[in-house]
C-alpha atoms as a PDB file:
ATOM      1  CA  UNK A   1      70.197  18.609 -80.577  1.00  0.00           C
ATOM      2  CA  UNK A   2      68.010  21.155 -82.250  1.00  0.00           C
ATOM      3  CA  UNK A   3      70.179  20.570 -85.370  1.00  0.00           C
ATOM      4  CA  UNK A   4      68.836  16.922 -85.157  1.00  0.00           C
ATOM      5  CA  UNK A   5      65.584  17.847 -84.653  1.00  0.00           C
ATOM      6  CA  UNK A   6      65.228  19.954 -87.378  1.00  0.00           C
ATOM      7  CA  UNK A   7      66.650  17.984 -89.778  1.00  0.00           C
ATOM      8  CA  UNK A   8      64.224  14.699 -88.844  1.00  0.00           C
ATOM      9  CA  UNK A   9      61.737  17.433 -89.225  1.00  0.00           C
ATOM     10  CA  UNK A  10      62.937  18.117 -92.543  1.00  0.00           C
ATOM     11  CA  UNK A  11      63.055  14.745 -93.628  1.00  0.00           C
ATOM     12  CA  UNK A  12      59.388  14.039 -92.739  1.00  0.00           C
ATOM     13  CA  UNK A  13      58.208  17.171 -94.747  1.00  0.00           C
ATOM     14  CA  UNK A  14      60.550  15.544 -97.986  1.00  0.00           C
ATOM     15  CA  UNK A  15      58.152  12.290 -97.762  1.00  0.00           C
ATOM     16  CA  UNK A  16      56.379  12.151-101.031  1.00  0.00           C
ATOM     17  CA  UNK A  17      52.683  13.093-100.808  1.00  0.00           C
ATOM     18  CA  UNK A  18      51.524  10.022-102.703  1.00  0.00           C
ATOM     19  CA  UNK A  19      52.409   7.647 -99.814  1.00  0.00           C
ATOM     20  CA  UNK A  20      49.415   9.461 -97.643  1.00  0.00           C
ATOM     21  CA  UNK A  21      46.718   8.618-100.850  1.00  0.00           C
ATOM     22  CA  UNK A  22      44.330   6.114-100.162  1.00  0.00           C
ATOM     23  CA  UNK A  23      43.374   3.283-102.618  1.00  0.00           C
ATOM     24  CA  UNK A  24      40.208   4.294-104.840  1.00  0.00           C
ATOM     25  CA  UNK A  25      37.786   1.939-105.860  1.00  0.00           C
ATOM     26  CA  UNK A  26      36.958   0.970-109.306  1.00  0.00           C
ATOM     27  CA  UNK A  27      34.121  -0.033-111.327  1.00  0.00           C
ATOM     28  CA  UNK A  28      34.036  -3.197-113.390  1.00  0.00           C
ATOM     29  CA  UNK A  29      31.227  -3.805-115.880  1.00  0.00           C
ATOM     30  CA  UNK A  30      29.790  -5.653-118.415  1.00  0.00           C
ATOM     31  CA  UNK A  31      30.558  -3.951-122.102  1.00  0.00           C
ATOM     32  CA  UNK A  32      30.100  -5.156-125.530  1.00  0.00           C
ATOM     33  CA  UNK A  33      30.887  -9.124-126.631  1.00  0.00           C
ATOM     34  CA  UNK A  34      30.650 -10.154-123.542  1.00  0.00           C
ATOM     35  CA  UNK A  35      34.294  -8.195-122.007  1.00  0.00           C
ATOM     36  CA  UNK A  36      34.171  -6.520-119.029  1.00  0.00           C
ATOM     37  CA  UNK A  37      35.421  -2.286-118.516  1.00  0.00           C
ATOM     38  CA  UNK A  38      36.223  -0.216-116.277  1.00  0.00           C
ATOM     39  CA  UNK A  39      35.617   3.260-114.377  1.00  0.00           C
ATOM     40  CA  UNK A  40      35.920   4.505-110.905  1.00  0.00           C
ATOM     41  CA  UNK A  41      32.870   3.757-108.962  1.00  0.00           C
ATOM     42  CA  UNK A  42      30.734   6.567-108.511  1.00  0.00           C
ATOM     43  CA  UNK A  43      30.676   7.246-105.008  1.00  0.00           C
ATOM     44  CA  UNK A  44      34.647   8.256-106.028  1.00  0.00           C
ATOM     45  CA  UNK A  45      33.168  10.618-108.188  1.00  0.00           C
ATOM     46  CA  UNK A  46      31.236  11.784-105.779  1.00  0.00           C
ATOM     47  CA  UNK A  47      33.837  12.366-102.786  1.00  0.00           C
ATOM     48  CA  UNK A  48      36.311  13.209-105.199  1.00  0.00           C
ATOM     49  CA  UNK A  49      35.596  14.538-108.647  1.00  0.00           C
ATOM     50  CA  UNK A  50      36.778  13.358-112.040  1.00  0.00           C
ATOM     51  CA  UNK A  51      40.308  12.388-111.987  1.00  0.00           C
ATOM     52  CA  UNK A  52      42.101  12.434-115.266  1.00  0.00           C
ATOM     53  CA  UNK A  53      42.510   9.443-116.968  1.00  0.00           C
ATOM     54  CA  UNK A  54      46.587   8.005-116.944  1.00  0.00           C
ATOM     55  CA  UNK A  55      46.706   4.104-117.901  1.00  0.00           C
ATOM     56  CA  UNK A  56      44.450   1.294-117.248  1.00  0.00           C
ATOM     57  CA  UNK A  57      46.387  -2.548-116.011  1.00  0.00           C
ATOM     58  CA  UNK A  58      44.389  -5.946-116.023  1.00  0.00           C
ATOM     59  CA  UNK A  59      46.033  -8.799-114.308  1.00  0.00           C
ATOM     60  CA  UNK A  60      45.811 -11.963-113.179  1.00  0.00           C
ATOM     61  CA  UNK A  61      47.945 -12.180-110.208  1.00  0.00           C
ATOM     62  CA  UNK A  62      51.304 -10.770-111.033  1.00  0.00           C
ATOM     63  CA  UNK A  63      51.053 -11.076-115.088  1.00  0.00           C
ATOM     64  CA  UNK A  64      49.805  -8.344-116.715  1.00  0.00           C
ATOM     65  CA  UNK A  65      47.260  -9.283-119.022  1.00  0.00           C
ATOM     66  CA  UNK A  66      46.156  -5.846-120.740  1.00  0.00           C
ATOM     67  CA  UNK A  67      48.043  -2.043-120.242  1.00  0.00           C
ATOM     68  CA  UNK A  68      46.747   0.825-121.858  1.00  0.00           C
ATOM     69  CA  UNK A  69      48.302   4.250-121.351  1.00  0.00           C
ATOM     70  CA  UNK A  70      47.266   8.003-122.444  1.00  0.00           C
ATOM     71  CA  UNK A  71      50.543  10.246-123.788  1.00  0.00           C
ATOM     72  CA  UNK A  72      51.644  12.492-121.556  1.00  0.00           C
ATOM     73  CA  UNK A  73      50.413  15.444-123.600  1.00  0.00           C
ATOM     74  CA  UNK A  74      46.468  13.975-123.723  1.00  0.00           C
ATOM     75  CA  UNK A  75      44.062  13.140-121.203  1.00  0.00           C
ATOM     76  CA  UNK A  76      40.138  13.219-120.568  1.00  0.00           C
ATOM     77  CA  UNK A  77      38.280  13.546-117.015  1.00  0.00           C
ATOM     78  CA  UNK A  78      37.424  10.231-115.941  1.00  0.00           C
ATOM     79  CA  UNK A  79      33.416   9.876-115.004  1.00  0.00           C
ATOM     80  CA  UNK A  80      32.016   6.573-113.238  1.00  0.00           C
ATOM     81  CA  UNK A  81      29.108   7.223-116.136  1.00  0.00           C
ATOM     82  CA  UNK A  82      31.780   6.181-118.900  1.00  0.00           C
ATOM     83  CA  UNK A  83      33.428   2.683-119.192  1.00  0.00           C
ATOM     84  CA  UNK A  84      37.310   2.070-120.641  1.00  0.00           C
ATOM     85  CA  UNK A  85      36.414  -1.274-122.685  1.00  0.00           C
ATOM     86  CA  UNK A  86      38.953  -4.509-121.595  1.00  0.00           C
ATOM     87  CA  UNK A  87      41.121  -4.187-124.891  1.00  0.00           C
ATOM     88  CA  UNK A  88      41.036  -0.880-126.268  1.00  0.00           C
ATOM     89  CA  UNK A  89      39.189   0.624-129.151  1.00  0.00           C
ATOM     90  CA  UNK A  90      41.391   3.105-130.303  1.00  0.00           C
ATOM     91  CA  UNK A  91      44.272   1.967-131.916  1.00  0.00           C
ATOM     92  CA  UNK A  92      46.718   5.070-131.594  1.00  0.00           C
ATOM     93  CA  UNK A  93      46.925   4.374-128.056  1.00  0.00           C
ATOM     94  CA  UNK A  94      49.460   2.819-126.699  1.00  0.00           C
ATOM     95  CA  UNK A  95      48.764  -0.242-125.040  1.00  0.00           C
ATOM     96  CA  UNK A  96      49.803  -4.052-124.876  1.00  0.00           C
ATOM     97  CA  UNK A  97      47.579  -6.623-127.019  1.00  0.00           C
ATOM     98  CA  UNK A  98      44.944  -8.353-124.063  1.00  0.00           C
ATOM     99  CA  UNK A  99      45.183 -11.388-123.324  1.00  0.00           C
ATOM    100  CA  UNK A 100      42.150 -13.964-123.303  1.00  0.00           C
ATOM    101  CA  UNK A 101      40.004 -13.744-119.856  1.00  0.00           C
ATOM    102  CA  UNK A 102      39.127 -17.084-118.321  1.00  0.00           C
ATOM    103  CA  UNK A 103      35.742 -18.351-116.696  1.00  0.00           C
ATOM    104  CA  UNK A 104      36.962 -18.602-112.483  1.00  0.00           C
ATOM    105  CA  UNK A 105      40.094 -16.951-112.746  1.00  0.00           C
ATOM    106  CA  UNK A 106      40.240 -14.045-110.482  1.00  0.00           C
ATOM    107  CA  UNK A 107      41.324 -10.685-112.238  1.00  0.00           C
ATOM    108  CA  UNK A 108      42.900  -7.057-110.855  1.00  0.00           C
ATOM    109  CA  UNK A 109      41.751  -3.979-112.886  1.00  0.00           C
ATOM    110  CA  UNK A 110      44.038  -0.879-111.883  1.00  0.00           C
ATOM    111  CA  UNK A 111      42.942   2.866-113.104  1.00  0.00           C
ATOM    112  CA  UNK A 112      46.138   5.185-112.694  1.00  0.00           C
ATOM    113  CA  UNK A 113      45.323   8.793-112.669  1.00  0.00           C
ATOM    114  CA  UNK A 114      46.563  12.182-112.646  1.00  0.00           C
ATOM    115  CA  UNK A 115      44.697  14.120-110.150  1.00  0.00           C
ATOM    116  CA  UNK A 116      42.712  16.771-111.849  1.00  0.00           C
ATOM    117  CA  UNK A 117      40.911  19.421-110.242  1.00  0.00           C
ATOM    118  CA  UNK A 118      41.192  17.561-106.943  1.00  0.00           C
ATOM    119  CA  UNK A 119      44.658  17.395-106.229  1.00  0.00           C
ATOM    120  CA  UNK A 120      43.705  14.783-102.643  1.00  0.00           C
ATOM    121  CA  UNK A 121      42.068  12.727-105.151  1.00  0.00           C
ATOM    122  CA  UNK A 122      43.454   9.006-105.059  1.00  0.00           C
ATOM    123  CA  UNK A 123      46.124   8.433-108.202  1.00  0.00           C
ATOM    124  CA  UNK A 124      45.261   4.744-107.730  1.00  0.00           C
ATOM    125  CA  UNK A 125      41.936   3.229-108.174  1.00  0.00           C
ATOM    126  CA  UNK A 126      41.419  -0.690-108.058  1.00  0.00           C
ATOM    127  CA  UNK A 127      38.867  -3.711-108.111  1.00  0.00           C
ATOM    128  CA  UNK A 128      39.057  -7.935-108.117  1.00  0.00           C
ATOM    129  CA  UNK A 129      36.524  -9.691-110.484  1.00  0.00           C
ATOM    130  CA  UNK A 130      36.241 -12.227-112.232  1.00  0.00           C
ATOM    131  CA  UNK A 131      34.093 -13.798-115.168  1.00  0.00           C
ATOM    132  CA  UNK A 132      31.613 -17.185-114.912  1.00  0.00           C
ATOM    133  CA  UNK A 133      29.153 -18.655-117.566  1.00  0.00           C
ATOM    134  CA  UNK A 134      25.586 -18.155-117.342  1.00  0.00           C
ATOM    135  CA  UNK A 135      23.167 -21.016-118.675  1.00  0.00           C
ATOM    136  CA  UNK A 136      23.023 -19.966-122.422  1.00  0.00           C
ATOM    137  CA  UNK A 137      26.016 -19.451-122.981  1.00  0.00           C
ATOM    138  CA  UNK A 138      26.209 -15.332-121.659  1.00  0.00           C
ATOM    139  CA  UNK A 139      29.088 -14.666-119.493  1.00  0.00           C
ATOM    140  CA  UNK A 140      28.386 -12.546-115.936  1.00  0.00           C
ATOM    141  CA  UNK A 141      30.794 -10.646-113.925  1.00  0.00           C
ATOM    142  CA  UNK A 142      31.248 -11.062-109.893  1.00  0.00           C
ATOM    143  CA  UNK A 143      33.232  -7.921-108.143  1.00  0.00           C
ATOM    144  CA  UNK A 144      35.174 -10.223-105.836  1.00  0.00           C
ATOM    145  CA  UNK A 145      34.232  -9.000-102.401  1.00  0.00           C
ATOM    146  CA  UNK A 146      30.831  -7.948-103.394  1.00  0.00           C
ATOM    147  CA  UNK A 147      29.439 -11.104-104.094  1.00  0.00           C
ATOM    148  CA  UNK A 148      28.639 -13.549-101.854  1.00  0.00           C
ATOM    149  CA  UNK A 149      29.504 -17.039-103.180  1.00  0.00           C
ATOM    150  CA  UNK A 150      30.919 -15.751-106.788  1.00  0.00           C
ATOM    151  CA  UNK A 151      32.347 -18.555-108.586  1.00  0.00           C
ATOM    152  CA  UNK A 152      35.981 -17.577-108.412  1.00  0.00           C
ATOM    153  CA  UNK A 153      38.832 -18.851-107.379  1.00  0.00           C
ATOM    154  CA  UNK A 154      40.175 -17.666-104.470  1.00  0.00           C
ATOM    155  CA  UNK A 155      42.423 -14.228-104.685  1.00  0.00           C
END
């Protein structure tokens, strides 16, 4: 019996420590030509410090629609005061081309991380938004969630 025990014991300690991590939130804004980015919102920051930036996923539902990943080897602390731009701007990164982004359609933006100096910080942060036309022609963004009545379709 205390054989059992200890081994259940055992096997409860083994349980990777990324199933306890909680879901961050993410930031979605408005950057250049009218294309939304991305960051970790900054009350994240401020519970949690600057994680360090691992890949960045757009999709709409279950097809990926953008991926952009950091090498192993590089990295830099991710601030909610900086903004990863939908696409990419640097080239040498590898990353997936992005796909067009439609007026309605409802859109998940996923920041992986490494955890930095905070090793409780979340390794997943996340957000649902999506993209409508303004009258003249700009395009505004609705966090899905956060506003009420955002022209979206539904999740």
């Amino acid at each position: 019996m205390k054989l059992l025990l200890t081994l259940c014991l055992a096997c409860l300690f083994m349980l990777p420590a990324q199933a306890a991590r909680r879901l961050g939130e993410a930031q979605v804004r408005m950057g250049k030509d009218d294309l939304p980015c991305f960051t970790i919102a900054e009350r994240e920051e401020g519970r949690g410090g600057n994680p360090d930036f691992q890949a960045v996923t757009v999709m709409a539902g279950a097809r990926v629609l953008w991926h952009m990943a950091m090498p192993r080897e590089r990295t830099f602390a991710l601030a909610s005061s900086m903004c990863v731009p939908y696409g990419g701007r640097v080239p040498a990164l590898p990353q997936t081309a992005a796909g067009p982004l439609e007026n309605g359609a409802v859109y998940t933006v996923q920041l992986d991380t490494r955890p930095g100096k905070n090793g409780a910080a979340p390794l997943r942060y996340q957000a649902h938004f999506c993209l409508a036309r303004r009258a003249g022609g700009r395009t505004a963004l609705h966090h899905i969630g956060a506003d009420a009545g955002a022209p979206c379709k539904a999740p």
